[in-house]
C-alpha atoms as a PDB file:
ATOM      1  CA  UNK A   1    -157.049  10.335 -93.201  1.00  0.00           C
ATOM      2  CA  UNK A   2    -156.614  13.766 -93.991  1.00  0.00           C
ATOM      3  CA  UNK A   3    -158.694  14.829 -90.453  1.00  0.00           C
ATOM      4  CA  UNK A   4    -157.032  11.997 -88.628  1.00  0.00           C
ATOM      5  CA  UNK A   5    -160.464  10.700 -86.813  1.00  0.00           C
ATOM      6  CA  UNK A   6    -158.888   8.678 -84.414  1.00  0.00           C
ATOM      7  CA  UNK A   7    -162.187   6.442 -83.937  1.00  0.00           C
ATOM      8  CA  UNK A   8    -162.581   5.912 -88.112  1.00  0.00           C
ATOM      9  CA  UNK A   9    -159.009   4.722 -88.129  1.00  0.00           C
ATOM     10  CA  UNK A  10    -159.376   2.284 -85.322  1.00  0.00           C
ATOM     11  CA  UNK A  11    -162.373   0.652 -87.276  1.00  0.00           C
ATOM     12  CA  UNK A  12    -160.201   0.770 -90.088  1.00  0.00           C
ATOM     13  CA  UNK A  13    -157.359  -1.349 -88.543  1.00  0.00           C
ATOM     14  CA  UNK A  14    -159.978  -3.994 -86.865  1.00  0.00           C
ATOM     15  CA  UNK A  15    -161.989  -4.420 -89.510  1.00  0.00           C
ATOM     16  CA  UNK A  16    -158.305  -5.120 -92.034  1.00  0.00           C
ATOM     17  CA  UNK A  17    -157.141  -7.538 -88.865  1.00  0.00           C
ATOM     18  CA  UNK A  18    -160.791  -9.299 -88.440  1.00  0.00           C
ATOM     19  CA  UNK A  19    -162.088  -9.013 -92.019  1.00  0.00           C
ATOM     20  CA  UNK A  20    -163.350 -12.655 -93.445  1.00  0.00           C
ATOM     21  CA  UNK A  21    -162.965 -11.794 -96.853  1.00  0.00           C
ATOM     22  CA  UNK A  22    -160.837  -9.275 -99.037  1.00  0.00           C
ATOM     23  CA  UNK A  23    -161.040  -5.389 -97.823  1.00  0.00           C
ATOM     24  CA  UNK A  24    -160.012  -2.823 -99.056  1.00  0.00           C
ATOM     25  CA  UNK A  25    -159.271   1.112 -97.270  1.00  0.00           C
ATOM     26  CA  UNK A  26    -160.263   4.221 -99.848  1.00  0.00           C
ATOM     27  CA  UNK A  27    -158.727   7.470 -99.228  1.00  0.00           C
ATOM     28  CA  UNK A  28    -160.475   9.615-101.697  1.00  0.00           C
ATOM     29  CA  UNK A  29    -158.645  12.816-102.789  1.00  0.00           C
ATOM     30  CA  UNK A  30    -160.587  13.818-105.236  1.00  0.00           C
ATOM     31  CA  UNK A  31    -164.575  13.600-105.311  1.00  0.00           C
ATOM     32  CA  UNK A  32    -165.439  10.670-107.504  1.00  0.00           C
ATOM     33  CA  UNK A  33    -167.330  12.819-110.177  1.00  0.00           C
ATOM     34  CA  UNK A  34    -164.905  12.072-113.173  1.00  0.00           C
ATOM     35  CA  UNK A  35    -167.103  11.331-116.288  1.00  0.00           C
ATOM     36  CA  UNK A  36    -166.080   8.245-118.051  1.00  0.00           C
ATOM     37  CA  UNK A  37    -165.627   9.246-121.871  1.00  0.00           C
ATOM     38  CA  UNK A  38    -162.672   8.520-124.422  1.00  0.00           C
ATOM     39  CA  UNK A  39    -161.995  11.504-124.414  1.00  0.00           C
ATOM     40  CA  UNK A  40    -161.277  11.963-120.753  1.00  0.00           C
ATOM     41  CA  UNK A  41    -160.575   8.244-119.577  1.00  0.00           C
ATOM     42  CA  UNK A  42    -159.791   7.481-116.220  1.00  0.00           C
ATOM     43  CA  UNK A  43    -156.410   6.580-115.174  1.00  0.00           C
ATOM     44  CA  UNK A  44    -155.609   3.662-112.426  1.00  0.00           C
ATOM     45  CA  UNK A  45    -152.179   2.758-111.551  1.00  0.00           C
ATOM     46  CA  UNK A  46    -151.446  -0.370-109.842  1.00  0.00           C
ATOM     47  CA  UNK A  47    -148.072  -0.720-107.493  1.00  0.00           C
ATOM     48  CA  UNK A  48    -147.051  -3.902-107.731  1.00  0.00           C
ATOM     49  CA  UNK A  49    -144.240  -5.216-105.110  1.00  0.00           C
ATOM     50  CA  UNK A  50    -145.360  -8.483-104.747  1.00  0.00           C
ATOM     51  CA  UNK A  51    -147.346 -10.942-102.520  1.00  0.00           C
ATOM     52  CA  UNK A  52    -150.575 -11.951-101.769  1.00  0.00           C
ATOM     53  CA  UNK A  53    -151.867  -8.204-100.961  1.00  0.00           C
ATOM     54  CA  UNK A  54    -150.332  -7.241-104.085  1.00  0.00           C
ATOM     55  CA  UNK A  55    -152.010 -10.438-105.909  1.00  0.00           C
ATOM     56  CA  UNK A  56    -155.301  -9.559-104.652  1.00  0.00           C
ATOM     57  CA  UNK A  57    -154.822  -5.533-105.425  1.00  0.00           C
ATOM     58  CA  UNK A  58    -153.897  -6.883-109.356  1.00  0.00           C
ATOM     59  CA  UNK A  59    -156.981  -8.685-109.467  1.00  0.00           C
ATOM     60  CA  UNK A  60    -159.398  -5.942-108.179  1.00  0.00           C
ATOM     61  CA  UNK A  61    -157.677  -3.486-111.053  1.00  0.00           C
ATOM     62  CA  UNK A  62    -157.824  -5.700-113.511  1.00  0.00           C
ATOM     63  CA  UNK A  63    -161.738  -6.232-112.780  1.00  0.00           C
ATOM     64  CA  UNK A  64    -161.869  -2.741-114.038  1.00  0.00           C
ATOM     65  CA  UNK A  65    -160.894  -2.536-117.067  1.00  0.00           C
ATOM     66  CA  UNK A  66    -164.070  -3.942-118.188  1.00  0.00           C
ATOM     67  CA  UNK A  67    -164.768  -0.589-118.351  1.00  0.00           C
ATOM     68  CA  UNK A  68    -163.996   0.952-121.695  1.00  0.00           C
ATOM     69  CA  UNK A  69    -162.754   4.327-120.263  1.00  0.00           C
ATOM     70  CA  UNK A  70    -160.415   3.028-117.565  1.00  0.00           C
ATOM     71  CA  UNK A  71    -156.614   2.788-118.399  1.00  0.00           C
ATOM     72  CA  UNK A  72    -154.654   0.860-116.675  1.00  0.00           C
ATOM     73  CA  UNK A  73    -151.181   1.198-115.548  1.00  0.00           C
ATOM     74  CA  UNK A  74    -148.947  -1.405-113.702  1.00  0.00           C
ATOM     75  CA  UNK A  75    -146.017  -0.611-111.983  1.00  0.00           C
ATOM     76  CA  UNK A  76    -143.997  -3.816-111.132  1.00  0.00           C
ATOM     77  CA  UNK A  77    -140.950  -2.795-108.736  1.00  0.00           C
ATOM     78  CA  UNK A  78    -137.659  -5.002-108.715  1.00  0.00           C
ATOM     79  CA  UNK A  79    -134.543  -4.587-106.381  1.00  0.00           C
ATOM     80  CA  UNK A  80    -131.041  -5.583-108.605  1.00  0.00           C
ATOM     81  CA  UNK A  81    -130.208  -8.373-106.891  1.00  0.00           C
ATOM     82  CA  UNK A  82    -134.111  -9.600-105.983  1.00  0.00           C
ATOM     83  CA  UNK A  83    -134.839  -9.785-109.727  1.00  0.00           C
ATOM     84  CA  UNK A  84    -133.691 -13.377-110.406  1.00  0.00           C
ATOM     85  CA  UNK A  85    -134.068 -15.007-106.724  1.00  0.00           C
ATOM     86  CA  UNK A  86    -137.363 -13.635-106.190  1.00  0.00           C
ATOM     87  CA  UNK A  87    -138.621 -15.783-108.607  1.00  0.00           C
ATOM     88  CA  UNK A  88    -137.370 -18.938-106.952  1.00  0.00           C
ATOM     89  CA  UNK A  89    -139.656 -18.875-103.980  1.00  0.00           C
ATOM     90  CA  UNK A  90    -143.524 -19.873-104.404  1.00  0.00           C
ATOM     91  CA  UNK A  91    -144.659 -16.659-103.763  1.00  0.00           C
ATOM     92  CA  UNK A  92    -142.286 -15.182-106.206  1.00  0.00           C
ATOM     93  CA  UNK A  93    -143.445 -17.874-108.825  1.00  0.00           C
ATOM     94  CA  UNK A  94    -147.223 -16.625-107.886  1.00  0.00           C
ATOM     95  CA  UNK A  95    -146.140 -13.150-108.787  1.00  0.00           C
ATOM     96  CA  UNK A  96    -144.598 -13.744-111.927  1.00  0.00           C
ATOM     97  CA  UNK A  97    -147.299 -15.796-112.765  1.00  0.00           C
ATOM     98  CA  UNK A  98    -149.944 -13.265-112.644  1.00  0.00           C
ATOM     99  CA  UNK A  99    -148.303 -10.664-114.177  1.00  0.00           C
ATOM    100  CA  UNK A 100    -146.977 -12.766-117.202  1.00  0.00           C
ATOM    101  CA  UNK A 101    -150.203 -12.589-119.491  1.00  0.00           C
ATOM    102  CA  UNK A 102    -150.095  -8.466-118.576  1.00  0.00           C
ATOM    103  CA  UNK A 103    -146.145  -8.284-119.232  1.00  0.00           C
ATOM    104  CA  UNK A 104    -146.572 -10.845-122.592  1.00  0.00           C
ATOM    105  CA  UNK A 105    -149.854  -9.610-123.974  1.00  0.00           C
ATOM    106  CA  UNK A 106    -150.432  -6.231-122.791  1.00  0.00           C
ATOM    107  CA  UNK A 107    -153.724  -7.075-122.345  1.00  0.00           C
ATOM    108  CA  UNK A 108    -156.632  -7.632-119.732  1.00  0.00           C
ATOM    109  CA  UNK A 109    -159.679  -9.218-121.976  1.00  0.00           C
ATOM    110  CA  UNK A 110    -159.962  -6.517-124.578  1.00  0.00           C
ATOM    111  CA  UNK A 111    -158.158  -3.540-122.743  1.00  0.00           C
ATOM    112  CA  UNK A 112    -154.796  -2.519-123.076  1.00  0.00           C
ATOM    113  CA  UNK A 113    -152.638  -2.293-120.275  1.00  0.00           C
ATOM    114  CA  UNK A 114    -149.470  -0.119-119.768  1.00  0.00           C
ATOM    115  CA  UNK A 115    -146.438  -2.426-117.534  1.00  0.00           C
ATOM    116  CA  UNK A 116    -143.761  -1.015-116.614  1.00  0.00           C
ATOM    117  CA  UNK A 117    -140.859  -2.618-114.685  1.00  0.00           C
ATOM    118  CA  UNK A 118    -138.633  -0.211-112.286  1.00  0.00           C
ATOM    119  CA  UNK A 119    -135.641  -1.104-110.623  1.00  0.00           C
ATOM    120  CA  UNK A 120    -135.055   0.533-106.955  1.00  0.00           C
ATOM    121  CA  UNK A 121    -132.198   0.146-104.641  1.00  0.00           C
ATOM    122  CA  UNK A 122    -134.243   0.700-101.582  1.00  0.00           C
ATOM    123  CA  UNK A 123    -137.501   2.924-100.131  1.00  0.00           C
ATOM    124  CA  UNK A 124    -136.407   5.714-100.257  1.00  0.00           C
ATOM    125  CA  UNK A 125    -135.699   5.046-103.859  1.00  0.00           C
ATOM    126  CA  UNK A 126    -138.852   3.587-104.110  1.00  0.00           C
ATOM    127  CA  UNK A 127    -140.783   6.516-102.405  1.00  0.00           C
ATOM    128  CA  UNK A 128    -139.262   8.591-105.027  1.00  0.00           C
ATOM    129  CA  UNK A 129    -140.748   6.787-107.871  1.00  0.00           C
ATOM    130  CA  UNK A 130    -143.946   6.606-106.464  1.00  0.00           C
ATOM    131  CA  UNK A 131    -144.096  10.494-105.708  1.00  0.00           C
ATOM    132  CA  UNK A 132    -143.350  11.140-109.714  1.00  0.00           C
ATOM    133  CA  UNK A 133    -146.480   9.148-110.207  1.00  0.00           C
ATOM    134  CA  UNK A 134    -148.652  10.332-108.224  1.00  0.00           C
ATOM    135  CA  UNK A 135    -150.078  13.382-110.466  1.00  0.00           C
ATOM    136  CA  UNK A 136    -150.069  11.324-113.252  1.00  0.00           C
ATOM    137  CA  UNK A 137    -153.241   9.489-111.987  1.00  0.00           C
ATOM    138  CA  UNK A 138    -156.604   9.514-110.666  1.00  0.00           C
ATOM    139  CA  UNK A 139    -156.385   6.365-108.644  1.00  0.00           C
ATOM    140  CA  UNK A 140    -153.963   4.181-107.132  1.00  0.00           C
ATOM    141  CA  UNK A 141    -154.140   0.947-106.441  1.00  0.00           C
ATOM    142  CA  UNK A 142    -151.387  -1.021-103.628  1.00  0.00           C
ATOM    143  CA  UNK A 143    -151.408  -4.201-101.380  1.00  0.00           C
ATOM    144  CA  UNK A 144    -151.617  -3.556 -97.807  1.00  0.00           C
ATOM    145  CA  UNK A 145    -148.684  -6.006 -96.716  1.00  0.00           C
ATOM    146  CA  UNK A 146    -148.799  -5.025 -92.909  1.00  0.00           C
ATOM    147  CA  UNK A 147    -145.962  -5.026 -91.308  1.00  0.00           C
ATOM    148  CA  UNK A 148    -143.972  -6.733 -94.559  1.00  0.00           C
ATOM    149  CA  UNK A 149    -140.617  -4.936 -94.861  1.00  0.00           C
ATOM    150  CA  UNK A 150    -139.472  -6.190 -98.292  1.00  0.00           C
ATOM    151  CA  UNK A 151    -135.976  -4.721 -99.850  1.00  0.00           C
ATOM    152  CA  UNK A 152    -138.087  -2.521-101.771  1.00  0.00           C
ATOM    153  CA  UNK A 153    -139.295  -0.658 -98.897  1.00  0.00           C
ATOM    154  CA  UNK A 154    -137.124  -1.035 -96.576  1.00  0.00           C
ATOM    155  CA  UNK A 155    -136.082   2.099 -94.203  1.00  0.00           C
ATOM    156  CA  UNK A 156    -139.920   3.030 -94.894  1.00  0.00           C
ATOM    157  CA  UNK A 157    -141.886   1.137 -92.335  1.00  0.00           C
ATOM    158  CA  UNK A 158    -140.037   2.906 -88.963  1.00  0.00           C
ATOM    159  CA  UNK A 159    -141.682   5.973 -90.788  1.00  0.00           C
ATOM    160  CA  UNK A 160    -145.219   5.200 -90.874  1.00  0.00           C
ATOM    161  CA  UNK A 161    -148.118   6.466 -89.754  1.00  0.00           C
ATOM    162  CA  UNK A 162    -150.702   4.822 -90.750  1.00  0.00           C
ATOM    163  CA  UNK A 163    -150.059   1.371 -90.110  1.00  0.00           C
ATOM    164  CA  UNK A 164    -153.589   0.138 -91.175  1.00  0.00           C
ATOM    165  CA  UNK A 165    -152.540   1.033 -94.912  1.00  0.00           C
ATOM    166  CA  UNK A 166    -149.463  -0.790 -95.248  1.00  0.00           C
ATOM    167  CA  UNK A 167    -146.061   1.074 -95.954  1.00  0.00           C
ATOM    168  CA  UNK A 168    -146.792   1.861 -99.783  1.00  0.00           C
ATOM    169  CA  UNK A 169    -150.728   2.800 -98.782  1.00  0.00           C
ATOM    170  CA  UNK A 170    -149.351   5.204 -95.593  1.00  0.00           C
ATOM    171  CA  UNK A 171    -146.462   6.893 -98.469  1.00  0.00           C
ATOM    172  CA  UNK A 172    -149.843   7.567-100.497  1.00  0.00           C
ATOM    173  CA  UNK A 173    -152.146   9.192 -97.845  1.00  0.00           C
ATOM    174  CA  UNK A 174    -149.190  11.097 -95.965  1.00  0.00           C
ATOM    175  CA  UNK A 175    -150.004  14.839 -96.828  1.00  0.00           C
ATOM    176  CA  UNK A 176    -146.875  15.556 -98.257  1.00  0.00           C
ATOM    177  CA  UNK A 177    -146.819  12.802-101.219  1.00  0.00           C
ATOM    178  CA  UNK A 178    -149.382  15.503-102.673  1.00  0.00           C
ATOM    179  CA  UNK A 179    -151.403  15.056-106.182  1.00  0.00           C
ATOM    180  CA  UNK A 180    -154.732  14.519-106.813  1.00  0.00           C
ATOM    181  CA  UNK A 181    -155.304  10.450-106.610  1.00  0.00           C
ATOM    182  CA  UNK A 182    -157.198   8.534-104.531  1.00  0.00           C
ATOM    183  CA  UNK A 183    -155.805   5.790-103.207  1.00  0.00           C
ATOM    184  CA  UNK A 184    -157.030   2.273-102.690  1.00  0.00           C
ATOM    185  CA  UNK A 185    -155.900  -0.313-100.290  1.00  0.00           C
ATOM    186  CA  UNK A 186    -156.434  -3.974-100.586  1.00  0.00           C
ATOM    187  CA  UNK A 187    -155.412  -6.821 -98.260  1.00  0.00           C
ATOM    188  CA  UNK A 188    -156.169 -10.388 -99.474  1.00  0.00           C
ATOM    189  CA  UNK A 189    -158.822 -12.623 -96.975  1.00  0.00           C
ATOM    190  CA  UNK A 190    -156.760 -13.917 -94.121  1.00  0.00           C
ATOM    191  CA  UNK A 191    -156.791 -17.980 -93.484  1.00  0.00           C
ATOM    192  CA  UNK A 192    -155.942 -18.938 -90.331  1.00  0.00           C
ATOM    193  CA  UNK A 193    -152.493 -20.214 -91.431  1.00  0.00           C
ATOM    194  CA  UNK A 194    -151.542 -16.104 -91.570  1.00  0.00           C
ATOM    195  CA  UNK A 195    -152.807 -15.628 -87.686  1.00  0.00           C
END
């Protein structure tokens, strides 16, 4: 992202629009060297808005905390007034859903897992959150949602540019979010009820 290869970023975008499974986009920041230890575990943060992106992007960090050494952070955001109603709609219900064992339990299998709700009037709100996080972690995890302008980002989609990462994934790679995580990507397989 950083050197803006025009032809890498096309391939990006056909391969999220044609892909027949899951894909994910990784925009490494730092070199993947870190050396897994208790002492120095590594930190993943997942931003979770909600949808089927989101769903997927939940699922892929949850898959590591098999590792001993990762720690896990999930960061569910909430608009006031989309707290209750969101949960009304199916996709909503799906949401809730899969994060109640994380929000009950505060675990994954046998790792622990740190969930934190935030409450955000808008993006710009939102992007203001995420930019305190961002040195906190080595990796962060999003949904793509393409061209989904929810309340919690809205006002952030006319600024992207990166529209093959989603808004969230585009406020992550832009150079001036700054910090040292990677960022990972995911958009759920597409059925051809989403075409």
């Amino acid at each position: 992202i950083e050197i803006e290869d025009e032809s890498l970023r096309e391939l990006n975008y056909r391969v999220m629009e044609r892909a027949p499974c899951s894909v994910g986009i990784l925009i490494e920041r730092a070199q993947m060297t870190h050396i897994f230890s208790p002492e120095t575990p590594y930190t993943v943060c997942m931003l979770f808005i909600g949808g089927k992106d989101d769903r997927e992007a939940l699922f892929f960090a949850k898959r590591m905390t098999k590792n001993p050494h990762v720690r896990l952070t999930v960061v569910r955001f909430f608009v006031d007034s989309c707290n209750e109603m969101n949960t009304r709609d199916w996709q909503g219900m799906l949401d809730t859903e899969i994060l109640n064992d994380i929000k009950v339990n505060k675990k994954v299998g046998e790792a622990y897992v740190n969930y934190i709700e935030k409450t955000v009037k808008d993006g710009p709100d939102t992007a203001l959150v995420i930019r305190s996080l961002v040195t906190e972690y080595d990796l962060i995890i999003v949904g793509r949602q393409a061209g989904v302008e929810t309340p919690q980002t809205s006002g952030l989609l006319q600024w992207s540019e990166y529209p093959e990462l989603g808004v969230l994934g585009d406020l992550l790679a832009s150079t001036d979010a700054a910090g040292k995580a990677s960022v990972f990507v995911m958009q759920q397989q597409r059925t051809a009820k989403d075409a």
